[in-house]
PDB file of N, CA and C in Angstrom:
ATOM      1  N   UNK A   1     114.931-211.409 129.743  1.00  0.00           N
ATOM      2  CA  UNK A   1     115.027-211.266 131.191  1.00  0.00           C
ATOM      3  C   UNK A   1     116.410-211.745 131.627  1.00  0.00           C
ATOM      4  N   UNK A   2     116.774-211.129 132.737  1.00  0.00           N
ATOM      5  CA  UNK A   2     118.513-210.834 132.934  1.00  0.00           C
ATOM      6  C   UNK A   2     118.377-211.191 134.606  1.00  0.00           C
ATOM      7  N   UNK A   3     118.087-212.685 134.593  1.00  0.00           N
ATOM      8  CA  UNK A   3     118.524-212.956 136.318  1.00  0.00           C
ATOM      9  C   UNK A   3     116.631-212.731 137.001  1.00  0.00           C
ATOM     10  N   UNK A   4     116.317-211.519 137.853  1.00  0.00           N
ATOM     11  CA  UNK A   4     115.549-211.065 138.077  1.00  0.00           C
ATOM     12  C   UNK A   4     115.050-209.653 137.592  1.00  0.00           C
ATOM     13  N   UNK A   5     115.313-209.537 136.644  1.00  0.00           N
ATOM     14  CA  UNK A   5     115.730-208.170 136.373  1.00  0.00           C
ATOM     15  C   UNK A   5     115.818-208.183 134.707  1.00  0.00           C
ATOM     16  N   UNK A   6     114.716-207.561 134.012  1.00  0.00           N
ATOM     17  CA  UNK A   6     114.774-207.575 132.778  1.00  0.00           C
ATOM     18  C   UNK A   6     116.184-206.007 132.250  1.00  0.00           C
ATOM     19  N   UNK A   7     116.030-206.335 130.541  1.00  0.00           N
ATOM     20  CA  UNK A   7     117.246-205.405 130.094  1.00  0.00           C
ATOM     21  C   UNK A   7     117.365-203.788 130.865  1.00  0.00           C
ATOM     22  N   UNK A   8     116.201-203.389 130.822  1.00  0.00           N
ATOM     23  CA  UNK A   8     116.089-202.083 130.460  1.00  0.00           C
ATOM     24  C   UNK A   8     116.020-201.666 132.252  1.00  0.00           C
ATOM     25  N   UNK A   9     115.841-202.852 133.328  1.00  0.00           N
ATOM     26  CA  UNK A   9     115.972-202.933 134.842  1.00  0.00           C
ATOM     27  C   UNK A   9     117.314-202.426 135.072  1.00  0.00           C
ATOM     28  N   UNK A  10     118.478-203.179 134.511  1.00  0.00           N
ATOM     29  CA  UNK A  10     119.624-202.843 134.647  1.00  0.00           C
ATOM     30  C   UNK A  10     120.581-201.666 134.117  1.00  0.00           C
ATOM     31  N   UNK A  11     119.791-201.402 133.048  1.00  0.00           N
ATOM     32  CA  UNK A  11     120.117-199.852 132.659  1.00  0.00           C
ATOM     33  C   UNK A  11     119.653-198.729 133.421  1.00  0.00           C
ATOM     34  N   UNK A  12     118.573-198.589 133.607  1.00  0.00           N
ATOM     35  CA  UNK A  12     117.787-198.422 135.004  1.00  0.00           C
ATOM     36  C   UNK A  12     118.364-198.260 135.919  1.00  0.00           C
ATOM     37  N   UNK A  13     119.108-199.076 136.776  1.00  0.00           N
ATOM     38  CA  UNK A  13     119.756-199.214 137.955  1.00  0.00           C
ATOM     39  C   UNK A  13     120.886-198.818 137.856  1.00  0.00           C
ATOM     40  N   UNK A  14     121.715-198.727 136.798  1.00  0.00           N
ATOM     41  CA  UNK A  14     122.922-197.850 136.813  1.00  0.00           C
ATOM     42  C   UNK A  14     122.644-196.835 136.681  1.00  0.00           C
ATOM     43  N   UNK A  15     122.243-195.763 135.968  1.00  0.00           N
ATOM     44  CA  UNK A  15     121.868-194.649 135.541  1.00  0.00           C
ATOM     45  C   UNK A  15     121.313-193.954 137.422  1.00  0.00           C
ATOM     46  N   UNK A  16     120.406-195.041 138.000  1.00  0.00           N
ATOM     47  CA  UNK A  16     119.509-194.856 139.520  1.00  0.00           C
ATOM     48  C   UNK A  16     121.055-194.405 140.222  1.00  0.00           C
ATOM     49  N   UNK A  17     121.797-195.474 139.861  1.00  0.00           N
ATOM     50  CA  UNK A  17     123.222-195.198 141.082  1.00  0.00           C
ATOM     51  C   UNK A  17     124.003-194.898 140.721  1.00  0.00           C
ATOM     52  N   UNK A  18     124.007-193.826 139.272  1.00  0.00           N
ATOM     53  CA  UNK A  18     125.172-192.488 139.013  1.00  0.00           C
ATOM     54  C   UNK A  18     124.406-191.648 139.451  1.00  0.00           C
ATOM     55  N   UNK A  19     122.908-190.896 139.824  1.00  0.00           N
ATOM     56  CA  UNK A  19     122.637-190.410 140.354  1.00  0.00           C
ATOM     57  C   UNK A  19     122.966-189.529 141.725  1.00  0.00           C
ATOM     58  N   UNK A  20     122.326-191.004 142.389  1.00  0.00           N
ATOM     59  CA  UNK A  20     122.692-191.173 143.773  1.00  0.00           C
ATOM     60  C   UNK A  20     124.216-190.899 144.097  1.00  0.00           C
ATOM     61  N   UNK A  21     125.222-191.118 143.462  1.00  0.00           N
ATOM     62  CA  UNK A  21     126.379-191.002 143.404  1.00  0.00           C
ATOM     63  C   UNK A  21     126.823-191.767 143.972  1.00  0.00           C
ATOM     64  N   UNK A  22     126.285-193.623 143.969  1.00  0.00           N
ATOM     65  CA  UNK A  22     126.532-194.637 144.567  1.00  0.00           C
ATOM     66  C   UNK A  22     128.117-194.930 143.502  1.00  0.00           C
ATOM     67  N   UNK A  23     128.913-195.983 143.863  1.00  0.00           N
ATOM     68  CA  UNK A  23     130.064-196.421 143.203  1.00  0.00           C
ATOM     69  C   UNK A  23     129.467-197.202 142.224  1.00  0.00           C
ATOM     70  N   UNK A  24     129.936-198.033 141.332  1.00  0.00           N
ATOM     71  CA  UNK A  24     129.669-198.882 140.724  1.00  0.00           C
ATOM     72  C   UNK A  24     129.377-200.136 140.975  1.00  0.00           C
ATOM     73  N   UNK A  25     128.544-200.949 140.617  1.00  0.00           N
ATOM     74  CA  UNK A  25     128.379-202.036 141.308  1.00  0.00           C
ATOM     75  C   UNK A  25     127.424-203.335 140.343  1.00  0.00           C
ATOM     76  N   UNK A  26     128.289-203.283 139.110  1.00  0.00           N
ATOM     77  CA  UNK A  26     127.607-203.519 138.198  1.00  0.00           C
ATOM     78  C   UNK A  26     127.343-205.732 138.629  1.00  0.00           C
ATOM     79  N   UNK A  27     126.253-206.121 138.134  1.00  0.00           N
ATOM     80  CA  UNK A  27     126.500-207.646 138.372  1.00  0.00           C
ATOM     81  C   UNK A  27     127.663-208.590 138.024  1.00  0.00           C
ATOM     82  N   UNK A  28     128.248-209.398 138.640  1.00  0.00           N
ATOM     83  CA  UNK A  28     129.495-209.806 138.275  1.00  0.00           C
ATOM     84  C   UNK A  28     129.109-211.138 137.528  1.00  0.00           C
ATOM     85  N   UNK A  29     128.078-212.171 137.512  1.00  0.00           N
ATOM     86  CA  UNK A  29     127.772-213.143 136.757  1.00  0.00           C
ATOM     87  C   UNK A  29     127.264-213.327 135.470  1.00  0.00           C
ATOM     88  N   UNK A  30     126.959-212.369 135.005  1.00  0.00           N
ATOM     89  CA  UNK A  30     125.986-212.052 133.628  1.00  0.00           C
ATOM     90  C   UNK A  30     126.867-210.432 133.115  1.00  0.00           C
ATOM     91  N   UNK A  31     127.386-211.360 131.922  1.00  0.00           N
ATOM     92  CA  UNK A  31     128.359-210.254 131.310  1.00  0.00           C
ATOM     93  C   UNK A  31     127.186-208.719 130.782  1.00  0.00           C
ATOM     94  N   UNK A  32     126.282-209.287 129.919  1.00  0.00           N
ATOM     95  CA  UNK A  32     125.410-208.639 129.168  1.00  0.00           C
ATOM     96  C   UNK A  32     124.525-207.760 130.021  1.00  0.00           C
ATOM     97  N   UNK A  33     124.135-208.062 131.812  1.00  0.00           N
ATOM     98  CA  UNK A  33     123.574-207.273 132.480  1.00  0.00           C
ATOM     99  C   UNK A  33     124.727-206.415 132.887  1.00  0.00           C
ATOM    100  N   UNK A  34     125.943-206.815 133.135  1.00  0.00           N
ATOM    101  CA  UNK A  34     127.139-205.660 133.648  1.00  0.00           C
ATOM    102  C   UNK A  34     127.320-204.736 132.408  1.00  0.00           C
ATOM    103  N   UNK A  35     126.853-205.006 131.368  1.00  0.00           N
ATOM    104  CA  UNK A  35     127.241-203.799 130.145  1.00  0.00           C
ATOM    105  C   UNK A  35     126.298-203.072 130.238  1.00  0.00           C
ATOM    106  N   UNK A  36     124.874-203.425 130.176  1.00  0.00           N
ATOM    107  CA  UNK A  36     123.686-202.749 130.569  1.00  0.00           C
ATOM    108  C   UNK A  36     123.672-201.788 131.382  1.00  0.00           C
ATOM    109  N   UNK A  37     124.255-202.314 132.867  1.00  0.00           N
ATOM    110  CA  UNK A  37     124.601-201.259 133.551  1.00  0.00           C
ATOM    111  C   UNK A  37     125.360-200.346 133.618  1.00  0.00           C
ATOM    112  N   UNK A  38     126.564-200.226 132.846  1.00  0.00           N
ATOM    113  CA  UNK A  38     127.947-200.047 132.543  1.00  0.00           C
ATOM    114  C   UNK A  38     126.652-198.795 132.023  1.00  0.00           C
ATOM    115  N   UNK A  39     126.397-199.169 130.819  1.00  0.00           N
ATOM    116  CA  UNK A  39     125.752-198.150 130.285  1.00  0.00           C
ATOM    117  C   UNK A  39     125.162-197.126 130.895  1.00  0.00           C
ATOM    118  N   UNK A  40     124.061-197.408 131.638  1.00  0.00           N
ATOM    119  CA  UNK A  40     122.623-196.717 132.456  1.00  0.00           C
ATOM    120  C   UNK A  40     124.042-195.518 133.242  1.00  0.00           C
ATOM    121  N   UNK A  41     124.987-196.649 134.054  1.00  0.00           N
ATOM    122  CA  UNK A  41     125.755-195.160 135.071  1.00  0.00           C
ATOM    123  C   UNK A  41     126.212-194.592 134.307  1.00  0.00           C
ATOM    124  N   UNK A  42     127.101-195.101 133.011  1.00  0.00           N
ATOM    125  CA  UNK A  42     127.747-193.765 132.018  1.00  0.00           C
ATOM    126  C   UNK A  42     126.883-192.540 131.874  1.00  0.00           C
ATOM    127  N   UNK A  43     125.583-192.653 131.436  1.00  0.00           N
ATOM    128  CA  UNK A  43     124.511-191.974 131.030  1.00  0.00           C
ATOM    129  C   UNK A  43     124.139-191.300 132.295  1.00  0.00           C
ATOM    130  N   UNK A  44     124.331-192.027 133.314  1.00  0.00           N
ATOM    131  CA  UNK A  44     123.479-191.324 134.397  1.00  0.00           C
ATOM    132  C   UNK A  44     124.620-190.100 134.612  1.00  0.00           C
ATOM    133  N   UNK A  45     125.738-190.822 134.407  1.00  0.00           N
ATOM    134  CA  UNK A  45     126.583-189.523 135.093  1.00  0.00           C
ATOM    135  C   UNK A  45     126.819-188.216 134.507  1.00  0.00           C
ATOM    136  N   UNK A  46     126.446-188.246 133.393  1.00  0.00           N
ATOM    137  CA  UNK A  46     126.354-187.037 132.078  1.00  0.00           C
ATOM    138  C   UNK A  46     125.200-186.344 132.334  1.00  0.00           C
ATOM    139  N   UNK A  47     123.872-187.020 132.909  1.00  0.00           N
ATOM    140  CA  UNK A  47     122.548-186.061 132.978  1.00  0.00           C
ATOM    141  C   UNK A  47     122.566-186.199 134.137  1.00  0.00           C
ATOM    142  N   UNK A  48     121.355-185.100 134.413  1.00  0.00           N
ATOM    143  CA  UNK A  48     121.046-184.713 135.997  1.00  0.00           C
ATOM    144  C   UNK A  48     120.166-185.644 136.131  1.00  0.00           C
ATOM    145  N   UNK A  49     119.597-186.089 137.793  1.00  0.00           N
ATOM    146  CA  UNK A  49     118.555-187.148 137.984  1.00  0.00           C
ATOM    147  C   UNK A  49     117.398-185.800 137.859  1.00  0.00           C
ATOM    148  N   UNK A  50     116.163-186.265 137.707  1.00  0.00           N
ATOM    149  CA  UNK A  50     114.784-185.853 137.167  1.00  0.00           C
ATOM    150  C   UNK A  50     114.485-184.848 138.785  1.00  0.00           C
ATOM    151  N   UNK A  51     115.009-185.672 139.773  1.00  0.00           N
ATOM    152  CA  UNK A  51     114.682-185.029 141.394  1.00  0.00           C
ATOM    153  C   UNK A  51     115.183-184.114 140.932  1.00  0.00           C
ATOM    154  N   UNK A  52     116.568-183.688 140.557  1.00  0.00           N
ATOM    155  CA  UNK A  52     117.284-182.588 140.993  1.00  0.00           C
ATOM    156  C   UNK A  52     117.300-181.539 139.913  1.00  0.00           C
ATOM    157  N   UNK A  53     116.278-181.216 139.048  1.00  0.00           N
ATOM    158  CA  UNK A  53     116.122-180.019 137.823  1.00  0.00           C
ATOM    159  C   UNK A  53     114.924-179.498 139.107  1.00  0.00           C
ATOM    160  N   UNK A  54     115.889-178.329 138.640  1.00  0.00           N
ATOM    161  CA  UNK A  54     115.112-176.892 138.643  1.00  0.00           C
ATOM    162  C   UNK A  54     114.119-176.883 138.067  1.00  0.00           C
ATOM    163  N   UNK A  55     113.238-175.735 138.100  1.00  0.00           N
ATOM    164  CA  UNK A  55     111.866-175.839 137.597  1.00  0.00           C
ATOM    165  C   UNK A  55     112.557-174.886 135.953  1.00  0.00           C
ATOM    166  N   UNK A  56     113.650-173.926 136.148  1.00  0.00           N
ATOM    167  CA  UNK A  56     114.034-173.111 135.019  1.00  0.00           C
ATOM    168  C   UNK A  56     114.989-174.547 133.936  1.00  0.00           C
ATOM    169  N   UNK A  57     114.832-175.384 134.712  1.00  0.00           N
ATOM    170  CA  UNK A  57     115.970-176.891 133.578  1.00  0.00           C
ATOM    171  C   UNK A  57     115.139-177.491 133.159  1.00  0.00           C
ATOM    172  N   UNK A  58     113.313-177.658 133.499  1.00  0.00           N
ATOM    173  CA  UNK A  58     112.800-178.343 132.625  1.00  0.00           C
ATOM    174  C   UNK A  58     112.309-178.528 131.445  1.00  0.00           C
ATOM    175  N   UNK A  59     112.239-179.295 130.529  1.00  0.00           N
ATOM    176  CA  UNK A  59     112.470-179.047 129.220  1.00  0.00           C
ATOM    177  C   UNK A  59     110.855-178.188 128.686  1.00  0.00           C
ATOM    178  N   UNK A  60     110.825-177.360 128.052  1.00  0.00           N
ATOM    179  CA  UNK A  60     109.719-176.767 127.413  1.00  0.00           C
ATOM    180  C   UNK A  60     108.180-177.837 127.406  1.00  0.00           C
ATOM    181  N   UNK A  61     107.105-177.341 127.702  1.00  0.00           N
ATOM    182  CA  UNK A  61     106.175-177.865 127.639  1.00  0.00           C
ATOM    183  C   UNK A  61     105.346-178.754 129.077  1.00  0.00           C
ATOM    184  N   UNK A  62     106.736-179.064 129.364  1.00  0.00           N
ATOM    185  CA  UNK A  62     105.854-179.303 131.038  1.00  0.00           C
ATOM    186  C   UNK A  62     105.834-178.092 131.894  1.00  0.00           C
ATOM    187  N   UNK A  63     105.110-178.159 132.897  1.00  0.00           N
ATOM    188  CA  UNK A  63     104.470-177.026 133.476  1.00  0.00           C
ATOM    189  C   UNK A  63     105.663-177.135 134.548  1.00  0.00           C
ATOM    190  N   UNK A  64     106.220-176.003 135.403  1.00  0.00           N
ATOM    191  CA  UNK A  64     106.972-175.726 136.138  1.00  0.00           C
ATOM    192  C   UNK A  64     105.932-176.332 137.817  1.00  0.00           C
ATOM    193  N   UNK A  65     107.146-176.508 138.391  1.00  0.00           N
ATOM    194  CA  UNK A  65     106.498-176.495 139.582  1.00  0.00           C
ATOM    195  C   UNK A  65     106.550-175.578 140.600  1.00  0.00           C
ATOM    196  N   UNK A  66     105.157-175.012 141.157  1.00  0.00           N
ATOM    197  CA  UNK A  66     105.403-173.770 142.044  1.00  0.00           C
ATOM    198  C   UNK A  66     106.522-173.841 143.414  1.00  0.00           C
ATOM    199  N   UNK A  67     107.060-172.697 143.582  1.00  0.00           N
ATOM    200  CA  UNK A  67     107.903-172.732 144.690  1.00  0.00           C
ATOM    201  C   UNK A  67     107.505-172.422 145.555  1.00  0.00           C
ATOM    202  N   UNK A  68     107.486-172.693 147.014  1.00  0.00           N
ATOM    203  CA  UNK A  68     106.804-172.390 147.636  1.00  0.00           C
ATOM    204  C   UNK A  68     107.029-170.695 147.952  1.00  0.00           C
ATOM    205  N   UNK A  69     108.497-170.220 147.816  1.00  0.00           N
ATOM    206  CA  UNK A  69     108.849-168.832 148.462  1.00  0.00           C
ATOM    207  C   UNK A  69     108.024-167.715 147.002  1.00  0.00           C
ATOM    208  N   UNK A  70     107.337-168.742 145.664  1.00  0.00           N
ATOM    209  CA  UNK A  70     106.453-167.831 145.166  1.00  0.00           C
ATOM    210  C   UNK A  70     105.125-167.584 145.125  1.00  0.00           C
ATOM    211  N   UNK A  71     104.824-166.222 146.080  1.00  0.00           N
ATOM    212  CA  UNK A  71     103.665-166.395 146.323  1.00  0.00           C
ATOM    213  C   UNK A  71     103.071-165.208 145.309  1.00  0.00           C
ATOM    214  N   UNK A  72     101.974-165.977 145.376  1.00  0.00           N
ATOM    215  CA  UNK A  72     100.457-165.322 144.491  1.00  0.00           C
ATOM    216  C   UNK A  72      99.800-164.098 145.250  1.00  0.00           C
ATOM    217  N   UNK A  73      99.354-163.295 145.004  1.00  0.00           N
ATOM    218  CA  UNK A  73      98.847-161.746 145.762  1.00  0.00           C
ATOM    219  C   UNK A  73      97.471-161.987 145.042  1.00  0.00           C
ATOM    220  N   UNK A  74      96.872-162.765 145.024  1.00  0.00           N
ATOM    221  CA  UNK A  74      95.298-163.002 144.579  1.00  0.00           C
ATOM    222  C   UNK A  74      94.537-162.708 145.946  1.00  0.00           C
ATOM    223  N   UNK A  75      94.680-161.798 146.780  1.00  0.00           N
ATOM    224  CA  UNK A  75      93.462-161.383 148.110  1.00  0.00           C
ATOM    225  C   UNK A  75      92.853-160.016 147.587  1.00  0.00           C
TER     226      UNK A  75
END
């Protein structure tokens, strides 16, 4: 545990705010949670956040989600 905030919190939270396309803002007192995070935004900034895939970007096997502009002619 890293402050309030266990390891995998702070990887977490960077990765959350390369997303968001927040700046960096890694903890300045705890070297080992600022690498953590260092990490999570590197990573975040290379993949897309989970909100923002298309239903055609999700990976094989999960079910797509309907759109609403596709409609069904089942009457």
């Amino acid at each position: 545990m890293i402050g309030n905030f266990g390891i995998e919190d702070w990887f977490n939270r960077g990765k959350e705010d390369a997303w968001l396309g927040c700046s960096k803002c890694p903890p300045d007192l705890d070297p080992e949670a600022a690498s953590l995070y260092d990490l999570g935004y590197n990573e975040g900034a290379i993949e897309r956040s989970p909100e923002t895939l298309q239903p055609q970007d999700q990976p094989a096997g999960n079910p797509a989600v309907a759109h609403p502009s596709d409609k069904s002619t089942n009457n």
